[in-house]
Protein backbone atom coordinates (compact mmCIF):
# COMPACT_ATOMS: atom_id res chain seq x y z
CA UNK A 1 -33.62 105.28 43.20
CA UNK A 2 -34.11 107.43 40.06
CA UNK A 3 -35.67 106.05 37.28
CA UNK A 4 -33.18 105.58 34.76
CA UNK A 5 -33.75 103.13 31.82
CA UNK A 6 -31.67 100.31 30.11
CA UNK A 7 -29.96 103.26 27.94
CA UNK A 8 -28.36 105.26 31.10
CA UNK A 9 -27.66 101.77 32.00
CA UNK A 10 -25.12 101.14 28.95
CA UNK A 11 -23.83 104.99 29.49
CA UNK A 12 -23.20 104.62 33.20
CA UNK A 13 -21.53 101.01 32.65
CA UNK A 14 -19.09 102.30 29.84
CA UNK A 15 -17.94 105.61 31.82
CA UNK A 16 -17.79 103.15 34.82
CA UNK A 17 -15.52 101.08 33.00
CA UNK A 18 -13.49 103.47 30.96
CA UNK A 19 -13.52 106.97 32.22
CA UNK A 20 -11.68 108.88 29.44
CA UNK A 21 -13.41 107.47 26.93
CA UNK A 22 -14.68 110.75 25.20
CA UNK A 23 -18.48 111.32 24.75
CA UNK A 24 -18.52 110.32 20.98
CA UNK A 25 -16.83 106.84 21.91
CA UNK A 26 -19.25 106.04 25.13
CA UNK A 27 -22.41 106.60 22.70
CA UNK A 28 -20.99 104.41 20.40
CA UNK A 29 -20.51 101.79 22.64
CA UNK A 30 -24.45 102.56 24.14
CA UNK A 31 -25.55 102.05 20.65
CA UNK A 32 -26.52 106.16 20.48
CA UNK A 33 -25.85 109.20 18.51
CA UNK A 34 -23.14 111.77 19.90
CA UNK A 35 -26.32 114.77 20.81
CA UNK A 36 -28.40 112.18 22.73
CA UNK A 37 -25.92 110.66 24.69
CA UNK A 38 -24.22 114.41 25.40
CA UNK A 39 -28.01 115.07 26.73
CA UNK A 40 -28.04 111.85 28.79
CA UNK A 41 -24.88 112.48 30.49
CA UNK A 42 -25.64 116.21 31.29
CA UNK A 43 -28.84 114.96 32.91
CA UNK A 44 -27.18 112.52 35.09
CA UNK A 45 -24.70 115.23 36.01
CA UNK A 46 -27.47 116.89 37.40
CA UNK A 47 -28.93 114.48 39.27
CA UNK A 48 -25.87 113.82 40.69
CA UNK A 49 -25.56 109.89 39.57
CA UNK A 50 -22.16 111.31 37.92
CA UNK A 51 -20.15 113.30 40.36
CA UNK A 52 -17.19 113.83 38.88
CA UNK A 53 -14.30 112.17 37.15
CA UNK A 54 -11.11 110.33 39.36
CA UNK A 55 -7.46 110.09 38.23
CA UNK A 56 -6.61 106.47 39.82
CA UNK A 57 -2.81 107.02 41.17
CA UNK A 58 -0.35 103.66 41.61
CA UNK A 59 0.20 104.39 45.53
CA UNK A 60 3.28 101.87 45.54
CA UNK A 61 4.73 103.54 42.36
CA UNK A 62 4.53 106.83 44.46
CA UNK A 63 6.35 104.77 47.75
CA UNK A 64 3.02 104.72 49.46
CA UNK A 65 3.91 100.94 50.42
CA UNK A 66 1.83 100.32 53.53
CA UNK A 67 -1.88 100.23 53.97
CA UNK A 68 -3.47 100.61 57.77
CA UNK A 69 -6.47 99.69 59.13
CA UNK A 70 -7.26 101.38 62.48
CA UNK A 71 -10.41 100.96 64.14
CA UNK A 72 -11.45 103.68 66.98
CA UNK A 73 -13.75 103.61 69.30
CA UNK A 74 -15.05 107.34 70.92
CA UNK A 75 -15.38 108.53 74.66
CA UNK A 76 -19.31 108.87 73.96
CA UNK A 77 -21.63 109.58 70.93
CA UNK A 78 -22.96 113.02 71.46
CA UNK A 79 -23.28 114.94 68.06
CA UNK A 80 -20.55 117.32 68.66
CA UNK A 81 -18.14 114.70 69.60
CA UNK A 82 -19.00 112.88 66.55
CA UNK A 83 -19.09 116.09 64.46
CA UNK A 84 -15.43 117.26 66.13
CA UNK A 85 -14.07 113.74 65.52
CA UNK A 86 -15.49 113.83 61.69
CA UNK A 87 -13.89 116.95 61.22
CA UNK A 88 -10.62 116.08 62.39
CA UNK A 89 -10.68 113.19 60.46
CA UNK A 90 -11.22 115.30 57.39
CA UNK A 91 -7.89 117.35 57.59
CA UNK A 92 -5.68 114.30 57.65
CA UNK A 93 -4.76 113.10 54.10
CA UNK A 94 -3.36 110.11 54.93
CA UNK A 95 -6.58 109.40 56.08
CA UNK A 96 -7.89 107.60 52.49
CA UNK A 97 -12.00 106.33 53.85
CA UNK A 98 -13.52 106.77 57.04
CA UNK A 99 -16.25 105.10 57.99
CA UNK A 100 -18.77 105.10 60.52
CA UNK A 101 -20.01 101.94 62.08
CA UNK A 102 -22.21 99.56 64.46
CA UNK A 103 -20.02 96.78 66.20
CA UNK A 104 -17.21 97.15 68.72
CA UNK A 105 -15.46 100.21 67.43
CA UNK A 106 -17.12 102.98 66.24
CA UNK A 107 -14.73 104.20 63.24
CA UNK A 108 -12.61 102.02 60.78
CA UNK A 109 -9.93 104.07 58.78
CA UNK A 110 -8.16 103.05 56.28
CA UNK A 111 -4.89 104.69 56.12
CA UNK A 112 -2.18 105.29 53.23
CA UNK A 113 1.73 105.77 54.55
CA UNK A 114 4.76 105.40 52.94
CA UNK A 115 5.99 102.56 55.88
CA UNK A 116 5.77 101.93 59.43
CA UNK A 117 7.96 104.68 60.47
CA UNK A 118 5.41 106.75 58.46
CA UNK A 119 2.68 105.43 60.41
CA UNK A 120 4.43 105.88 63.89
CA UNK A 121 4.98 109.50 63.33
CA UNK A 122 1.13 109.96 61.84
CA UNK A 123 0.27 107.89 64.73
CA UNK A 124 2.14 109.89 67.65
CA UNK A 125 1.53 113.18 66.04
CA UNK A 126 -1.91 113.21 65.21
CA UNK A 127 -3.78 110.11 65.21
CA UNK A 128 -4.23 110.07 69.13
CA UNK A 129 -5.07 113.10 69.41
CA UNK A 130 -8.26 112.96 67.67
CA UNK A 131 -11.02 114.56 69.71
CA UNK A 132 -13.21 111.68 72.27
CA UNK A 133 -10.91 108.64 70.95
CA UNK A 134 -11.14 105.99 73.99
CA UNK A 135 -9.52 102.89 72.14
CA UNK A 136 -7.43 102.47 68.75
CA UNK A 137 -6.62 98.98 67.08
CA UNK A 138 -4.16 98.94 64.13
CA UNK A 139 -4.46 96.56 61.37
CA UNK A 140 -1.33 96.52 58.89
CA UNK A 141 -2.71 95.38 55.55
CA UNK A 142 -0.61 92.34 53.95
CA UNK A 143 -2.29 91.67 50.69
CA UNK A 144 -5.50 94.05 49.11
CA UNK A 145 -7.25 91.24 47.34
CA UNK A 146 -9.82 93.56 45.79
CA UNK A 147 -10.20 97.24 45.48
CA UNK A 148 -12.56 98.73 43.04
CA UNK A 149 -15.23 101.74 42.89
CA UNK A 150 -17.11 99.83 40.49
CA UNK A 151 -20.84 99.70 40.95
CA UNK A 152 -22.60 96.53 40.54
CA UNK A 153 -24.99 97.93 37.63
């Protein structure tokens, strides 16, 4: 972990919070001067604790109504199998978080569609044939009782 003090703290908890709060409001609420906090931020820029700023969409404002969770588990586990899969995984934006993990299935993705019909076609026209997939279980999500990308600082 980098050594960041109770200051960077208070930065990283009010962009976390508020993200287009500009930099003269977030060292206000820090308790710092505009130039020192403007320093602070460009240094965690550069170490890469900030990566970037997010524009949060409404997906069911946009009719993206149904949330999937499909688990997959692959043929095998050599690298380029894994590395083929990864990529393929990569080109489909539907496709929301991928992750990679221990247990029974070796993938859970959690996948945005518009409905089920959505999901059938994304399904049948690409989903299956993702390189090395052996086994698929679909989830439909009823109720997302938390979603945040808040850090627990």
């Amino acid at each position: 972990m980098l050594d960041l003090d109770e200051t960077d703290m208070r930065i990283l908890r009010t962009m976390q919070a508020d993200g287009s709060l500009s930099v003269t409001e977030i060292a206000a609420r820090a308790g710092l001067s505009q130039s020192p906090c403007s320093r602070r931020i460009a240094r965690l820029q550069e170490v890469g604790v900030l990566r970037g700023k997010e524009t949060l969409l409404d997906a069911r404002k946009l009719g993206f109504h149904t949330q999937i969770i499909l688990r997959i588990k692959l043929q095998g586990h050599e690298r380029t199998l894994l590395e083929s899969f990864k990529k393929a995984v990569r080109e489909i934006p539907e496709i929301q978080i991928a992750l990679l993990v221990l247990g029974d299935f070796d993938f859970d993705l959690r996948i945005i569609v518009r409905d089920i019909d959505h999901y059938q076609q994304l399904l049948q026209n690409r989903l299956v044939s993702l390189p090395g997939v052996r086994e698929m279980q679909s989830s439909v999500v009823l109720e997302v009782v938390k979603d945040v990308k808040v850090l627990p600082i």
